[in-house]
C-alpha atoms as a PDB file:
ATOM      1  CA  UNK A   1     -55.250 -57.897   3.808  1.00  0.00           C
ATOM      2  CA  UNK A   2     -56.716 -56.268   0.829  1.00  0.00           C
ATOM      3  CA  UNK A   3     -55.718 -52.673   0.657  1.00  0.00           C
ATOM      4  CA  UNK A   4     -58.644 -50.050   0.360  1.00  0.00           C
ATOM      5  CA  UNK A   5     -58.974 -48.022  -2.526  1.00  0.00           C
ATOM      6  CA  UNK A   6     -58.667 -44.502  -1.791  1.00  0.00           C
ATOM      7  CA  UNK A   7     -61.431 -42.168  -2.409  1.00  0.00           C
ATOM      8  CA  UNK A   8     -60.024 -40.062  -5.393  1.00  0.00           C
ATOM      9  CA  UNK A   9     -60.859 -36.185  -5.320  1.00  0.00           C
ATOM     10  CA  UNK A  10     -60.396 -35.651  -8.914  1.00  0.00           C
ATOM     11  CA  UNK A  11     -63.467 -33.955 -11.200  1.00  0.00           C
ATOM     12  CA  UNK A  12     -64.193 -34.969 -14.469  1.00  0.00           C
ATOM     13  CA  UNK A  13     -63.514 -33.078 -17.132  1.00  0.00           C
ATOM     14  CA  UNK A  14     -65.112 -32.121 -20.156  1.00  0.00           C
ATOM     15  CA  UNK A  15     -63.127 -34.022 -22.480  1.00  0.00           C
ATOM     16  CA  UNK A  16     -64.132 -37.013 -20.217  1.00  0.00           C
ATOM     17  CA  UNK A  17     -67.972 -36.389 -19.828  1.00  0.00           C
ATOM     18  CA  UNK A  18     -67.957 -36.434 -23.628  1.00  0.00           C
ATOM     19  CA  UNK A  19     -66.036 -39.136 -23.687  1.00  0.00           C
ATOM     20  CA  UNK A  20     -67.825 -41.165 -21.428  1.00  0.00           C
ATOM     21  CA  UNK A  21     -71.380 -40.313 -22.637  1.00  0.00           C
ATOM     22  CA  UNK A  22     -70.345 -41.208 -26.315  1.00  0.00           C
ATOM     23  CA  UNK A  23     -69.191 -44.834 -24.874  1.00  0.00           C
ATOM     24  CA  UNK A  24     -72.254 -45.109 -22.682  1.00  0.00           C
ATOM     25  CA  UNK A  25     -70.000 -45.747 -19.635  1.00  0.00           C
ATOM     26  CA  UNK A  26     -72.028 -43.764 -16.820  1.00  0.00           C
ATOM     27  CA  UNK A  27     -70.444 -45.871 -13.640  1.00  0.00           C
ATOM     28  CA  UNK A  28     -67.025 -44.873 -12.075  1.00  0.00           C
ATOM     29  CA  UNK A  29     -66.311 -48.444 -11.763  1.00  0.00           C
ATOM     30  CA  UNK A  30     -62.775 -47.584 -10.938  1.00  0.00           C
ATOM     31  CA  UNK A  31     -63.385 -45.089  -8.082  1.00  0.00           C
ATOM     32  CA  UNK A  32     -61.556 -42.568 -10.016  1.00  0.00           C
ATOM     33  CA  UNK A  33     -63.846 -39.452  -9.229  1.00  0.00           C
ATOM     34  CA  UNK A  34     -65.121 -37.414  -6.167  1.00  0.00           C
ATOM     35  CA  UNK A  35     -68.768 -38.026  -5.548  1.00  0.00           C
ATOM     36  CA  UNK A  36     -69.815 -35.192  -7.253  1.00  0.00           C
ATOM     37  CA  UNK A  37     -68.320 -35.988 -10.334  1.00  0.00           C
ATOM     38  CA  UNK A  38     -69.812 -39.716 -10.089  1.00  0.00           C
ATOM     39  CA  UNK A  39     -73.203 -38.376  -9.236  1.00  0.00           C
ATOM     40  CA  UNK A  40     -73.117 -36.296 -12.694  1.00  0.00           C
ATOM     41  CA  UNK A  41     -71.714 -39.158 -14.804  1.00  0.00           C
ATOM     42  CA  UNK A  42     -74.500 -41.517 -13.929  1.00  0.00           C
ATOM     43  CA  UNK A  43     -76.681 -38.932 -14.703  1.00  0.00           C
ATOM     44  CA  UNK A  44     -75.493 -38.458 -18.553  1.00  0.00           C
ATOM     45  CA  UNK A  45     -78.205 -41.565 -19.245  1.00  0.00           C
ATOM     46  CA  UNK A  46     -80.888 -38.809 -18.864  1.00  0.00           C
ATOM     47  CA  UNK A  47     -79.373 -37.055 -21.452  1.00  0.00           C
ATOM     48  CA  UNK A  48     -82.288 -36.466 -24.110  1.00  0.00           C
ATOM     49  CA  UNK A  49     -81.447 -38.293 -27.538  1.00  0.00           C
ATOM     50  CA  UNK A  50     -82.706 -35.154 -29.166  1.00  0.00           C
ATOM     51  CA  UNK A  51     -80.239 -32.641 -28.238  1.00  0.00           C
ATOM     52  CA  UNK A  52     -76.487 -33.465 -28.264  1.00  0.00           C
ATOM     53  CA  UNK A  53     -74.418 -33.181 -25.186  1.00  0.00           C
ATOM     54  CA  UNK A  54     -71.771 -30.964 -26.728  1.00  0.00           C
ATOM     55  CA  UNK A  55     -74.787 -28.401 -27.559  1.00  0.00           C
ATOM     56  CA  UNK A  56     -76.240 -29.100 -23.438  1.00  0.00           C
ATOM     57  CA  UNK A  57     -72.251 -27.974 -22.115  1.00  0.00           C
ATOM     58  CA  UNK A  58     -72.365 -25.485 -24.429  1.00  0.00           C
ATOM     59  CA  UNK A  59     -75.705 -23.772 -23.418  1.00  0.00           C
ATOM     60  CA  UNK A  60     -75.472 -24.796 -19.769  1.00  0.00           C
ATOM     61  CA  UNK A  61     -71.641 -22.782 -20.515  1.00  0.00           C
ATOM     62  CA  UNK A  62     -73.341 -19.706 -21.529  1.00  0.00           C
ATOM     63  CA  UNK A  63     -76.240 -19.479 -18.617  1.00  0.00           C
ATOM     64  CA  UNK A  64     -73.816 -20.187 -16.126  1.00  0.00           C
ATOM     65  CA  UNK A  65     -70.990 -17.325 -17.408  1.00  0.00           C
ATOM     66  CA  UNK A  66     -74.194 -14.455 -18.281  1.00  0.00           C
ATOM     67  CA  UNK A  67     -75.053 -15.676 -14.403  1.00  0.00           C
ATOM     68  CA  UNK A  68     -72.144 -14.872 -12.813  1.00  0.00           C
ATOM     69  CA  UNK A  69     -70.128 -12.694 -15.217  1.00  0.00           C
ATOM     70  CA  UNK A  70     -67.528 -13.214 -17.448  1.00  0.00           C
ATOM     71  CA  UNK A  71     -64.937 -12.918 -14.952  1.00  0.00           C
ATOM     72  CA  UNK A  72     -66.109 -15.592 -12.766  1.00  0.00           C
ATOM     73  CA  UNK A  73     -63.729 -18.529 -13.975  1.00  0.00           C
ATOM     74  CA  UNK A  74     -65.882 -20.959 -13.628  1.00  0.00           C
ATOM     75  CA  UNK A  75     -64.049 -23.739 -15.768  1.00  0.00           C
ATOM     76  CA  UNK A  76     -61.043 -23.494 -13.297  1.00  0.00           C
ATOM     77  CA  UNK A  77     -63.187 -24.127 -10.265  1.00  0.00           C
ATOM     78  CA  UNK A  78     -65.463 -26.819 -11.202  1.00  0.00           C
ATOM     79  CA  UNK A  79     -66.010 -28.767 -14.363  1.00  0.00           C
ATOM     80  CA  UNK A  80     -68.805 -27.511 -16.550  1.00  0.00           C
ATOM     81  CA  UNK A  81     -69.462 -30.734 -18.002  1.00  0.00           C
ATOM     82  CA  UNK A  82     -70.268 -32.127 -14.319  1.00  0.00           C
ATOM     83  CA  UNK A  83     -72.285 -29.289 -13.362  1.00  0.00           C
ATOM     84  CA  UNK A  84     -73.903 -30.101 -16.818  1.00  0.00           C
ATOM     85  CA  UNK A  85     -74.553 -33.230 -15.672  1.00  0.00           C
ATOM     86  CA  UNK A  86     -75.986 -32.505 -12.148  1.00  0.00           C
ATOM     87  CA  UNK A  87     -78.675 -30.569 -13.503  1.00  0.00           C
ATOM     88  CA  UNK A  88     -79.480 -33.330 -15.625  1.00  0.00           C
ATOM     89  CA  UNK A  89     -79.620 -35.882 -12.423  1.00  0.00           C
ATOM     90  CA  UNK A  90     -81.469 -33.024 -10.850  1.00  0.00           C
ATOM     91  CA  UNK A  91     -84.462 -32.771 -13.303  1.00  0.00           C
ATOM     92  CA  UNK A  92     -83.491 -29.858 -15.264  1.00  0.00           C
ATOM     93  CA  UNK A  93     -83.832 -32.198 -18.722  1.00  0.00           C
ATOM     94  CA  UNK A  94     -87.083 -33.650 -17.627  1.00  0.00           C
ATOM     95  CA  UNK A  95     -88.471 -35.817 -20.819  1.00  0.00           C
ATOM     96  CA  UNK A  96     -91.610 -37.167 -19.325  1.00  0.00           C
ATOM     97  CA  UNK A  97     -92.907 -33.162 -19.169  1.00  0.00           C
ATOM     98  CA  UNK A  98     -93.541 -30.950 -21.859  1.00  0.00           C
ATOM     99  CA  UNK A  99     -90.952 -27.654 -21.752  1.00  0.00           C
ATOM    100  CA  UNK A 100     -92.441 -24.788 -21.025  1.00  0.00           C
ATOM    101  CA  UNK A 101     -91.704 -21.554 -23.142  1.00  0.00           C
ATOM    102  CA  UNK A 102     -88.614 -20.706 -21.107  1.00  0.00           C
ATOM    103  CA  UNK A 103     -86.977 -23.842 -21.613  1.00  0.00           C
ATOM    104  CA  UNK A 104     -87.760 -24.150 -24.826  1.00  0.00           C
ATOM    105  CA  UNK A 105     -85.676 -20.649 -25.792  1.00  0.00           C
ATOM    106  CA  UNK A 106     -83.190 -21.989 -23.435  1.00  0.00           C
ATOM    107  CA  UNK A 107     -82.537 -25.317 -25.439  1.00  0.00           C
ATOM    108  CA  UNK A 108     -82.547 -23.225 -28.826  1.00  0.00           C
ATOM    109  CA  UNK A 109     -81.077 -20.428 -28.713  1.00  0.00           C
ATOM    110  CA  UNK A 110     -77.797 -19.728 -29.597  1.00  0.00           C
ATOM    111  CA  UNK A 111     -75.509 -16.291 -30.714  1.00  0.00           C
ATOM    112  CA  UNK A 112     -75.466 -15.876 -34.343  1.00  0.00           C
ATOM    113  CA  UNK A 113     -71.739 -15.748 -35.222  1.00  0.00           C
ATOM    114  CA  UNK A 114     -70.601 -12.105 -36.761  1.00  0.00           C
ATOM    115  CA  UNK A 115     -71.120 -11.585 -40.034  1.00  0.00           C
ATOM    116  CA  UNK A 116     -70.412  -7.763 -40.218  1.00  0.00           C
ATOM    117  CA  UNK A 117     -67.662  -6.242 -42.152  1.00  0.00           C
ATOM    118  CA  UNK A 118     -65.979  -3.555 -40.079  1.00  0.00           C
ATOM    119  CA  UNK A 119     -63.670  -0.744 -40.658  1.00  0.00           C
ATOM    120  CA  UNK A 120     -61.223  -0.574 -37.975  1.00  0.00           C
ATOM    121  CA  UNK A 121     -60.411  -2.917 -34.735  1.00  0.00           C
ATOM    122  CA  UNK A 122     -57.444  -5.121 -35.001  1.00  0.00           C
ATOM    123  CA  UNK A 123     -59.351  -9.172 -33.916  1.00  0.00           C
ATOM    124  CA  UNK A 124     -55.686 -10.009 -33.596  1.00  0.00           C
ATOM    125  CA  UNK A 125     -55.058  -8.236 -30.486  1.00  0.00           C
ATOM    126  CA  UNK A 126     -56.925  -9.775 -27.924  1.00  0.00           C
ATOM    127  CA  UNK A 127     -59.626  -8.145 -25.264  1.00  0.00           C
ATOM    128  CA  UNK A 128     -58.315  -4.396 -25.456  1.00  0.00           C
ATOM    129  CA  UNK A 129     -59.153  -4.042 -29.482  1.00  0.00           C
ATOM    130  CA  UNK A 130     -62.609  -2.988 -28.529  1.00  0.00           C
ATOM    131  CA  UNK A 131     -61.346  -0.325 -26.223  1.00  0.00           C
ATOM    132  CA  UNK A 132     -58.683   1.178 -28.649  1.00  0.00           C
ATOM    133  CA  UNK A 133     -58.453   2.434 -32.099  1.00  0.00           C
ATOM    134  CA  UNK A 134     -61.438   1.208 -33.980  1.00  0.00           C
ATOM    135  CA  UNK A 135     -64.624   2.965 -34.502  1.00  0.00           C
ATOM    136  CA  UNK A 136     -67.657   2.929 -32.918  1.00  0.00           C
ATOM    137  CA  UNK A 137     -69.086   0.057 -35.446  1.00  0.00           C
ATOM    138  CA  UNK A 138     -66.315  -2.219 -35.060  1.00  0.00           C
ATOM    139  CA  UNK A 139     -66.088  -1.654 -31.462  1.00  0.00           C
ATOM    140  CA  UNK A 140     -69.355  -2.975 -30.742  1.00  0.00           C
ATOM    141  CA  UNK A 141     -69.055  -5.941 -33.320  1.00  0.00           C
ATOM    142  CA  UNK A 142     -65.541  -7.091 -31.639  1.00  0.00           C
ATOM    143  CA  UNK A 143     -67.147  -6.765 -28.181  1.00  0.00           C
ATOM    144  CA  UNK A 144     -69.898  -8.884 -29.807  1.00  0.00           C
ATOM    145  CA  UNK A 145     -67.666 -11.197 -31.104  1.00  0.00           C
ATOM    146  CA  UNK A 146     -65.346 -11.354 -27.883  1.00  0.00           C
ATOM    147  CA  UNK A 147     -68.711 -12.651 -25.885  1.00  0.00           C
ATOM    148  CA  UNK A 148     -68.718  -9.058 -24.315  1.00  0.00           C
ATOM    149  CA  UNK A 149     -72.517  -8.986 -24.560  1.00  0.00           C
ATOM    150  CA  UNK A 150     -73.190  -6.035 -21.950  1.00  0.00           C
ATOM    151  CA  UNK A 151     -70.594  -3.719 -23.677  1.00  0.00           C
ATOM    152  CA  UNK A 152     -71.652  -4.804 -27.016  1.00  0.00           C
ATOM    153  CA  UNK A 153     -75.231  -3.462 -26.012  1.00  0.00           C
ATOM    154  CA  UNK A 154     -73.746  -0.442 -24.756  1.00  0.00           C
ATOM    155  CA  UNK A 155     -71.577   0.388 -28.124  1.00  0.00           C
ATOM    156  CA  UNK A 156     -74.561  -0.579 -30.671  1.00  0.00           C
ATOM    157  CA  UNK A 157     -76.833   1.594 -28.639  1.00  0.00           C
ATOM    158  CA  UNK A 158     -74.494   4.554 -28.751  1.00  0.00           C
ATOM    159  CA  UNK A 159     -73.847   3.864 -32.496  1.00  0.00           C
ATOM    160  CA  UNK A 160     -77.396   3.693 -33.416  1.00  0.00           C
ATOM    161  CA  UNK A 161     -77.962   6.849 -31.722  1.00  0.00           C
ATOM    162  CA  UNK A 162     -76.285   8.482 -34.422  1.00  0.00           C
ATOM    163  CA  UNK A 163     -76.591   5.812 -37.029  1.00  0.00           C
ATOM    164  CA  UNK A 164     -80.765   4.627 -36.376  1.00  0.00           C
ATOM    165  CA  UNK A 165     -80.616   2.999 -40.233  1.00  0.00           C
ATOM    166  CA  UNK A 166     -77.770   0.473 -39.328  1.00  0.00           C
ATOM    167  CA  UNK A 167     -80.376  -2.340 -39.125  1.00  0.00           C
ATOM    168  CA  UNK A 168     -76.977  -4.683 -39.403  1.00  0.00           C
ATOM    169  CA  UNK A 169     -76.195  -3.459 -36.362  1.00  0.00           C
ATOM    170  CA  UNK A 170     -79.727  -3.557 -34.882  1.00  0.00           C
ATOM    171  CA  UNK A 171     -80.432  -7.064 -35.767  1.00  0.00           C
ATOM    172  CA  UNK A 172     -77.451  -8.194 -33.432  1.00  0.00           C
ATOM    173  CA  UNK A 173     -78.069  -5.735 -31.273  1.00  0.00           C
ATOM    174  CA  UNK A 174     -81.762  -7.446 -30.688  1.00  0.00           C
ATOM    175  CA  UNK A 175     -80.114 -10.870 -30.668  1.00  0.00           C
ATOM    176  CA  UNK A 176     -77.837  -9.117 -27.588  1.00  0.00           C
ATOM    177  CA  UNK A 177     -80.900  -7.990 -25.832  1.00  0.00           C
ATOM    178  CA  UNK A 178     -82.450 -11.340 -26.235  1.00  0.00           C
ATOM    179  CA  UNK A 179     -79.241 -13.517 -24.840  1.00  0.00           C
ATOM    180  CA  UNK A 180     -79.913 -11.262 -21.598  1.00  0.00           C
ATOM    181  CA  UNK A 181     -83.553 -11.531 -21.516  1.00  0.00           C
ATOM    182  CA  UNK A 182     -85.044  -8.296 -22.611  1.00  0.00           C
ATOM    183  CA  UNK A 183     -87.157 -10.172 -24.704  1.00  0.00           C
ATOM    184  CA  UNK A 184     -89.616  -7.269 -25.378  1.00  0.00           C
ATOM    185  CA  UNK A 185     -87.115  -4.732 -26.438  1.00  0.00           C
ATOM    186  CA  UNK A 186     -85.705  -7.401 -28.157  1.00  0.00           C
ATOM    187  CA  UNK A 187     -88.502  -8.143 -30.410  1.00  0.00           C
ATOM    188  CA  UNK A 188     -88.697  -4.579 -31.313  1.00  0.00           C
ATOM    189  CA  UNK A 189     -85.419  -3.813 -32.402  1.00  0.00           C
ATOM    190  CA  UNK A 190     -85.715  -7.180 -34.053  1.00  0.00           C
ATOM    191  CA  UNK A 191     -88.678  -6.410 -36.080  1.00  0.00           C
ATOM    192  CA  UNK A 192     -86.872  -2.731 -37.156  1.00  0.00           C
ATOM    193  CA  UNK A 193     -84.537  -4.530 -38.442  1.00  0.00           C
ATOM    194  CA  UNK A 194     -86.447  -7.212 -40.274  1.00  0.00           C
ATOM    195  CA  UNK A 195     -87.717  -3.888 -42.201  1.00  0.00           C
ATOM    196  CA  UNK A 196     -84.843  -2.934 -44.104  1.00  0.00           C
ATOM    197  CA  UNK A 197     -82.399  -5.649 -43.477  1.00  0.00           C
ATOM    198  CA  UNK A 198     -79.018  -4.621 -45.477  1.00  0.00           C
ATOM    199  CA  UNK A 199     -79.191  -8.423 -47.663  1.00  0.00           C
ATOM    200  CA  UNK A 200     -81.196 -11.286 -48.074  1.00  0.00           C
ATOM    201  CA  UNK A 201     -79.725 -13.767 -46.029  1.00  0.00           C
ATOM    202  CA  UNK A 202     -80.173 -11.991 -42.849  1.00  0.00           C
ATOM    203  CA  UNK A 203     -84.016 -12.416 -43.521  1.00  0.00           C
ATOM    204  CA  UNK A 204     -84.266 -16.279 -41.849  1.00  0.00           C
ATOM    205  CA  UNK A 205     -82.480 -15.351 -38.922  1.00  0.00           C
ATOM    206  CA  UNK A 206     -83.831 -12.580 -38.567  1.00  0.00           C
ATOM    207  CA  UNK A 207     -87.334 -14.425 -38.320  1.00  0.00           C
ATOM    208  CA  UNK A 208     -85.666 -17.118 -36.346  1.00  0.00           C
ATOM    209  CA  UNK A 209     -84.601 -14.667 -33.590  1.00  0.00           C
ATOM    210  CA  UNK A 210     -87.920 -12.799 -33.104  1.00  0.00           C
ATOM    211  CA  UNK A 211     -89.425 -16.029 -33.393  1.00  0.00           C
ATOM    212  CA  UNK A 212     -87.196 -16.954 -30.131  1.00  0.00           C
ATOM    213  CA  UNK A 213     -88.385 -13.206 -28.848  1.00  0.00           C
ATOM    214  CA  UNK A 214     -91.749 -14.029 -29.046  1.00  0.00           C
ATOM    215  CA  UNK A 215     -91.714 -17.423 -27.535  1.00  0.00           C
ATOM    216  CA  UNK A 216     -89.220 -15.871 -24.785  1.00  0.00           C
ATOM    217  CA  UNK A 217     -91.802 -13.045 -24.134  1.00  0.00           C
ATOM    218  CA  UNK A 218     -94.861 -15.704 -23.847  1.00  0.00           C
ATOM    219  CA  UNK A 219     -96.475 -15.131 -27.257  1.00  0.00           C
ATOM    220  CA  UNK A 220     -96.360 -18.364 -28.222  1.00  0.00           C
ATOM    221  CA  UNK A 221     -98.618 -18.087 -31.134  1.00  0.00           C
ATOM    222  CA  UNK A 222     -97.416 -15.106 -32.692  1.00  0.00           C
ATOM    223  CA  UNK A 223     -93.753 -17.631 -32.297  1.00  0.00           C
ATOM    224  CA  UNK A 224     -95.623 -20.488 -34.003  1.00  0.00           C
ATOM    225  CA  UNK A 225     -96.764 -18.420 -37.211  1.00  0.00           C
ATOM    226  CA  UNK A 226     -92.846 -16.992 -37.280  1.00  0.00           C
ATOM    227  CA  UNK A 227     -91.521 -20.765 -36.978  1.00  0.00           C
ATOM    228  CA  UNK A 228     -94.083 -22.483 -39.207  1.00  0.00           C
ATOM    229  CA  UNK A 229     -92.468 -20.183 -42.028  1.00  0.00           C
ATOM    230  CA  UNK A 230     -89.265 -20.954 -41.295  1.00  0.00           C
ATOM    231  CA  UNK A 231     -89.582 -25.172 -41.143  1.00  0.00           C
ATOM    232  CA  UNK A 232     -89.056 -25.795 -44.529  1.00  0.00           C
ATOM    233  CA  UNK A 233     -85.615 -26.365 -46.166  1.00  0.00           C
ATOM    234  CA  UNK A 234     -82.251 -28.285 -44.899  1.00  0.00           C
ATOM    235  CA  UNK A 235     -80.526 -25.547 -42.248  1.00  0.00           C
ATOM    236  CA  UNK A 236     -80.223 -24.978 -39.228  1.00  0.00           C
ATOM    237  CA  UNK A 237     -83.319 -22.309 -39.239  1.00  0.00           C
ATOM    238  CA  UNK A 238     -85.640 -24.947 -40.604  1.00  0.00           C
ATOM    239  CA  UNK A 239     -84.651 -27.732 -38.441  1.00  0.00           C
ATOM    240  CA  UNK A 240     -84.648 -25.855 -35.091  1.00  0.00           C
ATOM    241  CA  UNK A 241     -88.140 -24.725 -36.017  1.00  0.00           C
ATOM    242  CA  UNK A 242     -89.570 -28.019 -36.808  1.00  0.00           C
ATOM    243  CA  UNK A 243     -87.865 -29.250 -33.119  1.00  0.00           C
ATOM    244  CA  UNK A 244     -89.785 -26.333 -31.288  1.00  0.00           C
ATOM    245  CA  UNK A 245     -93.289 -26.913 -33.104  1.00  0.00           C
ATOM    246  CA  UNK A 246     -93.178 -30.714 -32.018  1.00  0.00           C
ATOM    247  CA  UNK A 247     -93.124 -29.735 -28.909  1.00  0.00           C
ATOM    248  CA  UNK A 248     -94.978 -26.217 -28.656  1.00  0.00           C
END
């Protein structure tokens, strides 16, 4: 008698989502996953050509943690890169519709990485260097940096209470406001900031992020002016521009 293969109650990981997707293999044709995890692989051939699926986990990574806190250890309890992939099977990456303005911000926006030279705060010793010895500046930047968005808002208010012409500080303090959707206030500490911004290369994102602001606060055509400035040239700025005014 042929023996029955055992339903296996394993997720998929990551790794193997990635994997899979890369090799076009959407079919557990070895009955190696739960249902779950099967239901999410087939749907990776949903997966828009446009957008890869390291930047989807990534994203979908960052909604779900801001949802539910950064405590909630989400990775431990169910695989992002199925979860990922269930909203995919679900609709959530629908190509035959247009996006609408949310889900446009939603598929573009990302945290610009730190560029802010600090005084103070030791990166090398883990979560507590924000709470310790450095000062109010670097405090909010290592928050920043550590993906503590609420306290990061907290500090750079505080320090631009007594420090209002740090636009450094204010132009990632509206990029803060905007990850949590305050997209109003965000625009307006974004545009302070755009006034005296402390070098040139802030200027593009800058305009990128207000551009987001504006799009996320349903001004699309006040968006459209920023991001027609911004589509020409080779980086990132110019290239996630063009993307959004194909489809805006």
């Amino acid at each position: 008698m042929k023996k029955e293969i055992p339903q296996n109650n394993r997720s998929l990981s990551r790794e193997e989502m990635l994997d899979r997707h890369r090799r076009q293999e959407y079919q557990d044709t070895k009955n190696e996953f739960n249902e779950f995890s099967r239901r999410a692989l087939a749907g990776l051939q949903y997966q828009p050509e446009a957008e890869a699926l390291e930047t989807t986990l990534n994203r979908l990574d960052r909604r779900i943690t801001a949802a539910g806190g950064r405590l909630f250890p989400f990775r431990q309890i169910l695989s992002i890169a199925a979860a990922a992939a269930a909203l995919l099977v679900a609709g959530y990456f629908l190509l035959a519709q247009p996006p609408g303005n949310e889900a446009l911000f939603a598929q573009h926006f990302d945290y610009l990485p730190s560029a802010v030279h600090t005084e103070g705060g030791d990166r090398g010793s883990g979560p507590s260097a924000y709470e310790d010895d450095a000062t109010a500046r670097a405090k909010a930047m290592l928050a920043y940096e550590a993906g503590n968005y609420p306290l990061a808002e907290n500090l750079m208010e505080k320090h631009l209470d007594q420090n209002e012409r740090d636009s450094e500080i204010r132009l990632y303090l509206g990029i803060v406001l905007l990850g949590e959707g305050k997209a109003k206030r965000a625009a307006s500490e974004l545009e302070a900031a755009r006034a005296n911004l402390p070098q040139a290369a802030y200027e593009r994102p800058a305009k990128w992020y207000l551009a987001l602001a504006m799009l996320r606060s349903n001004q699309p055509e006040e968006a459209r002016a920023l991001f027609l400035e911004l589509k020409e040239g080779k980086d990132r700025y110019a290239m996630g521009s063009r993307a959004v005014l194909k489809q805006l």
